[in-house]
PDB file of N, CA and C in Angstrom:
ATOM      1  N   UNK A   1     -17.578  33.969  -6.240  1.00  0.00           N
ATOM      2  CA  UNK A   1     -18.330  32.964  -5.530  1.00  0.00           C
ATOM      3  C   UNK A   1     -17.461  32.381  -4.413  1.00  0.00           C
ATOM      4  N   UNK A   2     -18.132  32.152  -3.171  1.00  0.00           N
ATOM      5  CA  UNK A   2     -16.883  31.384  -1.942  1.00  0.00           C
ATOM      6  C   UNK A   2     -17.358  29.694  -2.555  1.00  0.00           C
ATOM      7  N   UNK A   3     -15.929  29.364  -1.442  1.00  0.00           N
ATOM      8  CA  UNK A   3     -16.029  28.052  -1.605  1.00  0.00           C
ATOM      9  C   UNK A   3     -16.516  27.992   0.099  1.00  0.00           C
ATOM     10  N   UNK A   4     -17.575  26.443   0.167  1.00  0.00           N
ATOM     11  CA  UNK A   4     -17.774  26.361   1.393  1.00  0.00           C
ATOM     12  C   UNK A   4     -17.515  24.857   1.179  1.00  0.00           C
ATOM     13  N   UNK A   5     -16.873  24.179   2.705  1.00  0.00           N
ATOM     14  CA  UNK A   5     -16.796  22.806   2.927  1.00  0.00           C
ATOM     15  C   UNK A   5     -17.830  22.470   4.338  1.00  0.00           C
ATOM     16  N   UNK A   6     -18.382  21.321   4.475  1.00  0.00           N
ATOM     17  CA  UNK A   6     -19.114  21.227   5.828  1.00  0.00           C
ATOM     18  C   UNK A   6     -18.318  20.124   6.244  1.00  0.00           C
ATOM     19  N   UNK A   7     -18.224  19.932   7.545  1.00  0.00           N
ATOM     20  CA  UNK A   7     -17.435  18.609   8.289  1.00  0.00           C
ATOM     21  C   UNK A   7     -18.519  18.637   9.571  1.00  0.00           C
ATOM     22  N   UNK A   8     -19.302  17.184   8.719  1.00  0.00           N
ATOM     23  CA  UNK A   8     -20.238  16.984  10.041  1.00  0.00           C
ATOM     24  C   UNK A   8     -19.600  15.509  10.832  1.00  0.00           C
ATOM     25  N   UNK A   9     -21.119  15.563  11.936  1.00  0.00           N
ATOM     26  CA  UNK A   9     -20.864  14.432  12.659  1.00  0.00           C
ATOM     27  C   UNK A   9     -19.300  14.239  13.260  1.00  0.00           C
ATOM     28  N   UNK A  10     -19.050  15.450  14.118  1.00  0.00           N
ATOM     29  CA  UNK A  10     -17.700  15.795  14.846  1.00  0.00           C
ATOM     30  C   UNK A  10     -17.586  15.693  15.985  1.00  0.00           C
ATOM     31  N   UNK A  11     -16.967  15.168  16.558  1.00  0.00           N
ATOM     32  CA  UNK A  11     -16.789  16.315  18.233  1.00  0.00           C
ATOM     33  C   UNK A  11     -15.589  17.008  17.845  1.00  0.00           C
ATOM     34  N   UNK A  12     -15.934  18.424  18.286  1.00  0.00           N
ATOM     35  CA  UNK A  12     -15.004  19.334  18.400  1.00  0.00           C
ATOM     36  C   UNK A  12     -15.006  19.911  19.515  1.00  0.00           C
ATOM     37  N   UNK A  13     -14.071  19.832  19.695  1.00  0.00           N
ATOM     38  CA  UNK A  13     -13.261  20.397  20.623  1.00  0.00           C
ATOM     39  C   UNK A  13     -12.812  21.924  20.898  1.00  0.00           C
ATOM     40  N   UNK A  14     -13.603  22.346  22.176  1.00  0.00           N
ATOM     41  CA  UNK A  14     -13.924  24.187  21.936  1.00  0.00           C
ATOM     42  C   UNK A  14     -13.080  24.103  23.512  1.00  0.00           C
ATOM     43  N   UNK A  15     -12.594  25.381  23.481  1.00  0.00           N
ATOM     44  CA  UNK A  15     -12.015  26.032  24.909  1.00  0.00           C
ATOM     45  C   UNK A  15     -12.407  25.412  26.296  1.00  0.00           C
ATOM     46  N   UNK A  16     -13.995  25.474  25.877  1.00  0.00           N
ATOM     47  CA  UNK A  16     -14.590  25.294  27.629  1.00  0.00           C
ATOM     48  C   UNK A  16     -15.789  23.612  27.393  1.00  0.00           C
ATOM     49  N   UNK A  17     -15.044  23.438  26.243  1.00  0.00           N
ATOM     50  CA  UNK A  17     -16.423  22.105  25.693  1.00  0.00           C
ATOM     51  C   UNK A  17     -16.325  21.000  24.565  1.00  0.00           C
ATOM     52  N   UNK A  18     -16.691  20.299  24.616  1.00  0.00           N
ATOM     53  CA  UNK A  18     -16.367  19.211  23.708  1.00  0.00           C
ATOM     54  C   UNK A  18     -17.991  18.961  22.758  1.00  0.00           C
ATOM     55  N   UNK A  19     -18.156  19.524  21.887  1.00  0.00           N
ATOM     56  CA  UNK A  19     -19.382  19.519  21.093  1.00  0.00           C
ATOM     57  C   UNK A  19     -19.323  18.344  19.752  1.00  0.00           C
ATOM     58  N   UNK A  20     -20.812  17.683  20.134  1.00  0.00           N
ATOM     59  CA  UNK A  20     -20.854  17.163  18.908  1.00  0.00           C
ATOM     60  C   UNK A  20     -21.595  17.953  18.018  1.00  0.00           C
ATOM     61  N   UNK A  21     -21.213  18.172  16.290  1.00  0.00           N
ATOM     62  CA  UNK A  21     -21.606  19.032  15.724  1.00  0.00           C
ATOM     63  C   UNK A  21     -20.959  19.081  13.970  1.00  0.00           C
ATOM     64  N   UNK A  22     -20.907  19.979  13.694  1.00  0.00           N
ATOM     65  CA  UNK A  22     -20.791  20.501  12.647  1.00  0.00           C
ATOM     66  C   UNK A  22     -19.917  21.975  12.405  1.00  0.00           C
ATOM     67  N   UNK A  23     -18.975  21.765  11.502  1.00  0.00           N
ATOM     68  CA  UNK A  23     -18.400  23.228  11.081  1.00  0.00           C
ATOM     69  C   UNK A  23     -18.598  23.631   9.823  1.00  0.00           C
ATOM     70  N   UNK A  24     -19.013  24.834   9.662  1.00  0.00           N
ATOM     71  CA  UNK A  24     -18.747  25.104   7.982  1.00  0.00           C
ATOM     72  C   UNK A  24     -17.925  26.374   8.063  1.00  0.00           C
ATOM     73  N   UNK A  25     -16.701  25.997   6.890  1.00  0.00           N
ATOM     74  CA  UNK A  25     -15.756  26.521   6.572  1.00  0.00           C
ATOM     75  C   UNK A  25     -16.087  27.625   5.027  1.00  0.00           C
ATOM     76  N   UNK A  26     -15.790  28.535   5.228  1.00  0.00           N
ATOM     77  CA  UNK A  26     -16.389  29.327   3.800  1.00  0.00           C
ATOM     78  C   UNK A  26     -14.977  30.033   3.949  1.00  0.00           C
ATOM     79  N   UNK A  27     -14.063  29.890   2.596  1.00  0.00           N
ATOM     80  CA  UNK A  27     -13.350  30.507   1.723  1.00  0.00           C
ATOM     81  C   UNK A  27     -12.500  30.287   3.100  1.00  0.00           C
ATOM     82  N   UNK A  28     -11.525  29.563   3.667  1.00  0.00           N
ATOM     83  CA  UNK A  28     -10.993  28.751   4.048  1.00  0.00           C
ATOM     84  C   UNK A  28     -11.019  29.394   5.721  1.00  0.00           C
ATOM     85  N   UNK A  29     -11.770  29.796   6.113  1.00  0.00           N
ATOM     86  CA  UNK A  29     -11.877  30.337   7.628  1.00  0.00           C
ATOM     87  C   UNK A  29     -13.386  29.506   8.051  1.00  0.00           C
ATOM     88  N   UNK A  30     -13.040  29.167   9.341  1.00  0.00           N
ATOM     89  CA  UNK A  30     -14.407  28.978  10.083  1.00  0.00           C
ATOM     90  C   UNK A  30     -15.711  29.846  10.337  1.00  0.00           C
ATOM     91  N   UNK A  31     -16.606  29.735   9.512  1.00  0.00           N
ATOM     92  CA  UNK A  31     -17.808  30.276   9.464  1.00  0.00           C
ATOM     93  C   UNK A  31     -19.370  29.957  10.581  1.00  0.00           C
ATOM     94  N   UNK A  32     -18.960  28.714  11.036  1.00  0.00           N
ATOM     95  CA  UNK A  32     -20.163  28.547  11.618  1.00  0.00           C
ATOM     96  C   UNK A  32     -19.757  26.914  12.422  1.00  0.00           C
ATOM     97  N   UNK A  33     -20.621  27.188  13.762  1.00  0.00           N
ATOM     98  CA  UNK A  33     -19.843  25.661  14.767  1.00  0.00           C
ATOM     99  C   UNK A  33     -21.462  25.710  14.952  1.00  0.00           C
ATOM    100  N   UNK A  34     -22.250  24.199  14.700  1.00  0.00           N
ATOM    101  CA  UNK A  34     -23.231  24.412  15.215  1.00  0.00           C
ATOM    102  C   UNK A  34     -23.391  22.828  16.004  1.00  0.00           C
ATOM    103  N   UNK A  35     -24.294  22.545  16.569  1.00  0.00           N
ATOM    104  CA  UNK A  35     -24.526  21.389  17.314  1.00  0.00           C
ATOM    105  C   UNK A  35     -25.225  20.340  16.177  1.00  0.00           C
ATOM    106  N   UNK A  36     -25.361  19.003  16.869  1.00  0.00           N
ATOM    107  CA  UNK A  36     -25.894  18.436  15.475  1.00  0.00           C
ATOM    108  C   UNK A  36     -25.491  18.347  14.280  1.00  0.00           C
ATOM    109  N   UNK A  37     -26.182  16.978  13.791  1.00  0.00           N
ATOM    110  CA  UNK A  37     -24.988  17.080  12.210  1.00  0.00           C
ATOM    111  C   UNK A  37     -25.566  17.385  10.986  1.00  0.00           C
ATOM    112  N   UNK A  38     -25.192  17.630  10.056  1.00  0.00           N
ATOM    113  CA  UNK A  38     -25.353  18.093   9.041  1.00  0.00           C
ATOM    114  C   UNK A  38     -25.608  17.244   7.864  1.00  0.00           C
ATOM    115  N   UNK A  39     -26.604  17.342   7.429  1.00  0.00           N
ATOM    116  CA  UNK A  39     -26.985  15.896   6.055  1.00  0.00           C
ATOM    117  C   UNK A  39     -25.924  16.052   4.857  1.00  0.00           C
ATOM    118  N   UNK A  40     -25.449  17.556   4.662  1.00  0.00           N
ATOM    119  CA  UNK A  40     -24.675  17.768   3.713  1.00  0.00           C
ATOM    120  C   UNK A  40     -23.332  17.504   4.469  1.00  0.00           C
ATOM    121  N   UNK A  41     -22.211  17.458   3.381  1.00  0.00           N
ATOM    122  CA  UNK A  41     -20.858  17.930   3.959  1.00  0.00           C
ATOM    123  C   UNK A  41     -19.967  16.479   3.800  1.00  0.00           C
ATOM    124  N   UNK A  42     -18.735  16.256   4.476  1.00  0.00           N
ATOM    125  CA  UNK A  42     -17.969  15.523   4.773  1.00  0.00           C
ATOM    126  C   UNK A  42     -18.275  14.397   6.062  1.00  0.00           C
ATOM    127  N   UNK A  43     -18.818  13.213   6.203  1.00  0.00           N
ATOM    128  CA  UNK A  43     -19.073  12.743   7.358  1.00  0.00           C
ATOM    129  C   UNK A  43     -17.620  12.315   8.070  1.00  0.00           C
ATOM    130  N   UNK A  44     -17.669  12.836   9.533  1.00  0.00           N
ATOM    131  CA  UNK A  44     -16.591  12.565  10.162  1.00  0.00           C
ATOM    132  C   UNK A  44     -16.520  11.471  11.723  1.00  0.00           C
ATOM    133  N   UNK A  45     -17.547  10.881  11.323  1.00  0.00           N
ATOM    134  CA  UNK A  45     -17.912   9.882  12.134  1.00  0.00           C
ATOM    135  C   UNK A  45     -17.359   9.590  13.500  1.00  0.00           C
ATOM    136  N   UNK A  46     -17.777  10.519  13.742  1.00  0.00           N
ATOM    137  CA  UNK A  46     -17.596  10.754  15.596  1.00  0.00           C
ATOM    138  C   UNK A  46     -16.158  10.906  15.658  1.00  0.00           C
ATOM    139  N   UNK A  47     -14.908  11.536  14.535  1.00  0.00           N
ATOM    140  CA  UNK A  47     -13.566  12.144  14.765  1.00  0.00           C
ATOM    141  C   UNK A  47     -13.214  13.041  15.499  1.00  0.00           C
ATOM    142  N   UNK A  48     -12.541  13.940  16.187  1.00  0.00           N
ATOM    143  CA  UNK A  48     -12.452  15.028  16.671  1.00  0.00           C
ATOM    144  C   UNK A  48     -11.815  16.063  15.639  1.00  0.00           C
ATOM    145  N   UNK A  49     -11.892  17.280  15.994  1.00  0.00           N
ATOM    146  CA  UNK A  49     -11.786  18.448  15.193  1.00  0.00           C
ATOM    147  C   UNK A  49     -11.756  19.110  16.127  1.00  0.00           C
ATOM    148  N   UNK A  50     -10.196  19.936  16.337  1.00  0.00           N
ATOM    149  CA  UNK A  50      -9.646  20.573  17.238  1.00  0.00           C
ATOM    150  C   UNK A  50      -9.473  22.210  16.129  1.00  0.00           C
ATOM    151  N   UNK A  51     -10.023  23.076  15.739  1.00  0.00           N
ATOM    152  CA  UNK A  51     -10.266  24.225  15.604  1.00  0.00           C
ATOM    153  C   UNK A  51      -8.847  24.836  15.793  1.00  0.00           C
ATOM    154  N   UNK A  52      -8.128  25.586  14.516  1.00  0.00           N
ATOM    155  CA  UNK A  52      -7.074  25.932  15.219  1.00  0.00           C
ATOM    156  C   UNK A  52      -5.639  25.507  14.973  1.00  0.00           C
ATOM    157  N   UNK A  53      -6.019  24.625  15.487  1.00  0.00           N
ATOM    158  CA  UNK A  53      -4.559  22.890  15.474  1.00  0.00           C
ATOM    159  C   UNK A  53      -4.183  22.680  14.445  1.00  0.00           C
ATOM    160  N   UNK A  54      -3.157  22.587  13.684  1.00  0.00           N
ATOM    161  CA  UNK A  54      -2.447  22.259  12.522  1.00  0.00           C
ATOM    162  C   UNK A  54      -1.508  21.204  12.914  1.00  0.00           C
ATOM    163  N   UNK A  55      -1.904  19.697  12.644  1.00  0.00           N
ATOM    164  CA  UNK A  55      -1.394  18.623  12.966  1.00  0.00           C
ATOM    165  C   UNK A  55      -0.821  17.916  11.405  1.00  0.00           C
ATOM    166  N   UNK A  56       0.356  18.307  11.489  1.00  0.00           N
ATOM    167  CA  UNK A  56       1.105  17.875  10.056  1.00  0.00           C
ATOM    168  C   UNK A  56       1.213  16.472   9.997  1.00  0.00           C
ATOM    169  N   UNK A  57       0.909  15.337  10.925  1.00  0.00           N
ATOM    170  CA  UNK A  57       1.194  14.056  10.792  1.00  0.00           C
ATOM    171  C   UNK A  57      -0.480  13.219  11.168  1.00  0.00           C
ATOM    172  N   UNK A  58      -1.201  13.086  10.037  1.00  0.00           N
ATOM    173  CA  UNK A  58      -2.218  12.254  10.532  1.00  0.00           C
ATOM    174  C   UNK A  58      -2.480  11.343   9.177  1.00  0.00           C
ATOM    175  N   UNK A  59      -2.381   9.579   9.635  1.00  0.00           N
ATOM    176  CA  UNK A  59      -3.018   8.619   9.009  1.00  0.00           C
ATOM    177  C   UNK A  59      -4.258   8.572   9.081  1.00  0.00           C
ATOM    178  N   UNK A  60      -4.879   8.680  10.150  1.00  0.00           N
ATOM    179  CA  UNK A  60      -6.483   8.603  10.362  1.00  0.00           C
ATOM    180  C   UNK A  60      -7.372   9.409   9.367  1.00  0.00           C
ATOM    181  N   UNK A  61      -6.894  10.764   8.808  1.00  0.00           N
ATOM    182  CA  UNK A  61      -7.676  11.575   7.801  1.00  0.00           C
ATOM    183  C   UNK A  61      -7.538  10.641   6.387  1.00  0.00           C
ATOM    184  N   UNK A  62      -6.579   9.911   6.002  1.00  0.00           N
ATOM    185  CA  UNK A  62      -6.102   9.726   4.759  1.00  0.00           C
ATOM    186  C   UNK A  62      -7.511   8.738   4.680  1.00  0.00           C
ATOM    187  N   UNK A  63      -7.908   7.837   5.522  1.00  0.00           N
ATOM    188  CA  UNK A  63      -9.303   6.881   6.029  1.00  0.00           C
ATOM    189  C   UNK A  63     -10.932   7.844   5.177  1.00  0.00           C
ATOM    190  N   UNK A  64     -10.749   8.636   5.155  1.00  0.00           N
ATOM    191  CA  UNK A  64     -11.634   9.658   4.800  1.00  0.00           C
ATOM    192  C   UNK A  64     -11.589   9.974   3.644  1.00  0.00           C
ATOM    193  N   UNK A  65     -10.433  10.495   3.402  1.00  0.00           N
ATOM    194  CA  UNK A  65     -10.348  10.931   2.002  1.00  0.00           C
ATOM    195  C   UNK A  65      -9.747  10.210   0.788  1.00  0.00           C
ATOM    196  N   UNK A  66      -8.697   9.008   0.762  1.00  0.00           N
ATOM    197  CA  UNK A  66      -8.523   8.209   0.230  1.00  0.00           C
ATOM    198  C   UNK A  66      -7.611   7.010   0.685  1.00  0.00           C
ATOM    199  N   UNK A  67      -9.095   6.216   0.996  1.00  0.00           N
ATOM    200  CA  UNK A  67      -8.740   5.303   2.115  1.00  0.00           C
ATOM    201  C   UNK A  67      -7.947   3.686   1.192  1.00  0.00           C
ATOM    202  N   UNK A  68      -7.115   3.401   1.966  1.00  0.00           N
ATOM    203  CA  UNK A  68      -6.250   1.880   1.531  1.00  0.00           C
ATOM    204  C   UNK A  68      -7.310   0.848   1.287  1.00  0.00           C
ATOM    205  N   UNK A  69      -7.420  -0.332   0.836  1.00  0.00           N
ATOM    206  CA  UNK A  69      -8.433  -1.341   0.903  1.00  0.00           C
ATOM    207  C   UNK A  69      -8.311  -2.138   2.048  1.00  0.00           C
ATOM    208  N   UNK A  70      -8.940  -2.475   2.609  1.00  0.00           N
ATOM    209  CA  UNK A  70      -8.450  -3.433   3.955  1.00  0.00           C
ATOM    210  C   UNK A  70      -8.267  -2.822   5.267  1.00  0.00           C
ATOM    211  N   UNK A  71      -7.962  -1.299   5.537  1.00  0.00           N
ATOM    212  CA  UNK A  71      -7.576  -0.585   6.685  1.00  0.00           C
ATOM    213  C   UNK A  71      -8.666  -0.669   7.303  1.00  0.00           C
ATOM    214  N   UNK A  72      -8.487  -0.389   8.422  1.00  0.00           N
ATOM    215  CA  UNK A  72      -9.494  -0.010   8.962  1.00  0.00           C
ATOM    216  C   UNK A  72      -9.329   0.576  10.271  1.00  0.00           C
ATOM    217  N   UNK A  73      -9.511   2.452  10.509  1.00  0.00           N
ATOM    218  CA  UNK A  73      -8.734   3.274  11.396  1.00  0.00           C
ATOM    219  C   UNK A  73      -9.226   3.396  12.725  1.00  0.00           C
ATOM    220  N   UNK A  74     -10.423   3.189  12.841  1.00  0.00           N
ATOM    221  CA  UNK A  74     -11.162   2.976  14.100  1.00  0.00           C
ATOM    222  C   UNK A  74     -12.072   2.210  14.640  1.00  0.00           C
ATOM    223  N   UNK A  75     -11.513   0.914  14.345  1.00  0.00           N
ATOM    224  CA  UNK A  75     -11.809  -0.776  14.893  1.00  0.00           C
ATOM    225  C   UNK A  75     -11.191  -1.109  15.569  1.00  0.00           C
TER     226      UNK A  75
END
């Protein structure tokens, strides 16, 4: 069975374009960039998602996935 993750409500960031949208990731490769967001998945509330990019230093994700009490990353 794959594993699939969705990361909606993005702009990502493509070669020639800056899309708001949706990615789904199946069995850890990019499967699908579509426009529009996705009811399922991870909401990423208008974050960017640079495709690609392996950024070893980010506080802003930890906001998402297990966020501090009181923070608040994009206020």
């Amino acid at each position: 069975m794959s594993k699939e993750t969705v990361f909606s409500n993005a702009r990502i960031v493509l070669e020639d374009d800056i899309l708001s949208g949706s990615i789904l990731i199946r069995d850890g490769k990019i499967a699908d960039i579509s426009e529009g967001n996705s009811v399922a998945g991870e909401d990423f509330e208008g974050d960017y998602i640079i495709p690609g990019l392996v950024e070893l230093h980010t506080d802003h994700l930890e906001g998402h996935y297990q966020p501090r009490p009181g923070i608040r990353w994009n206020k």
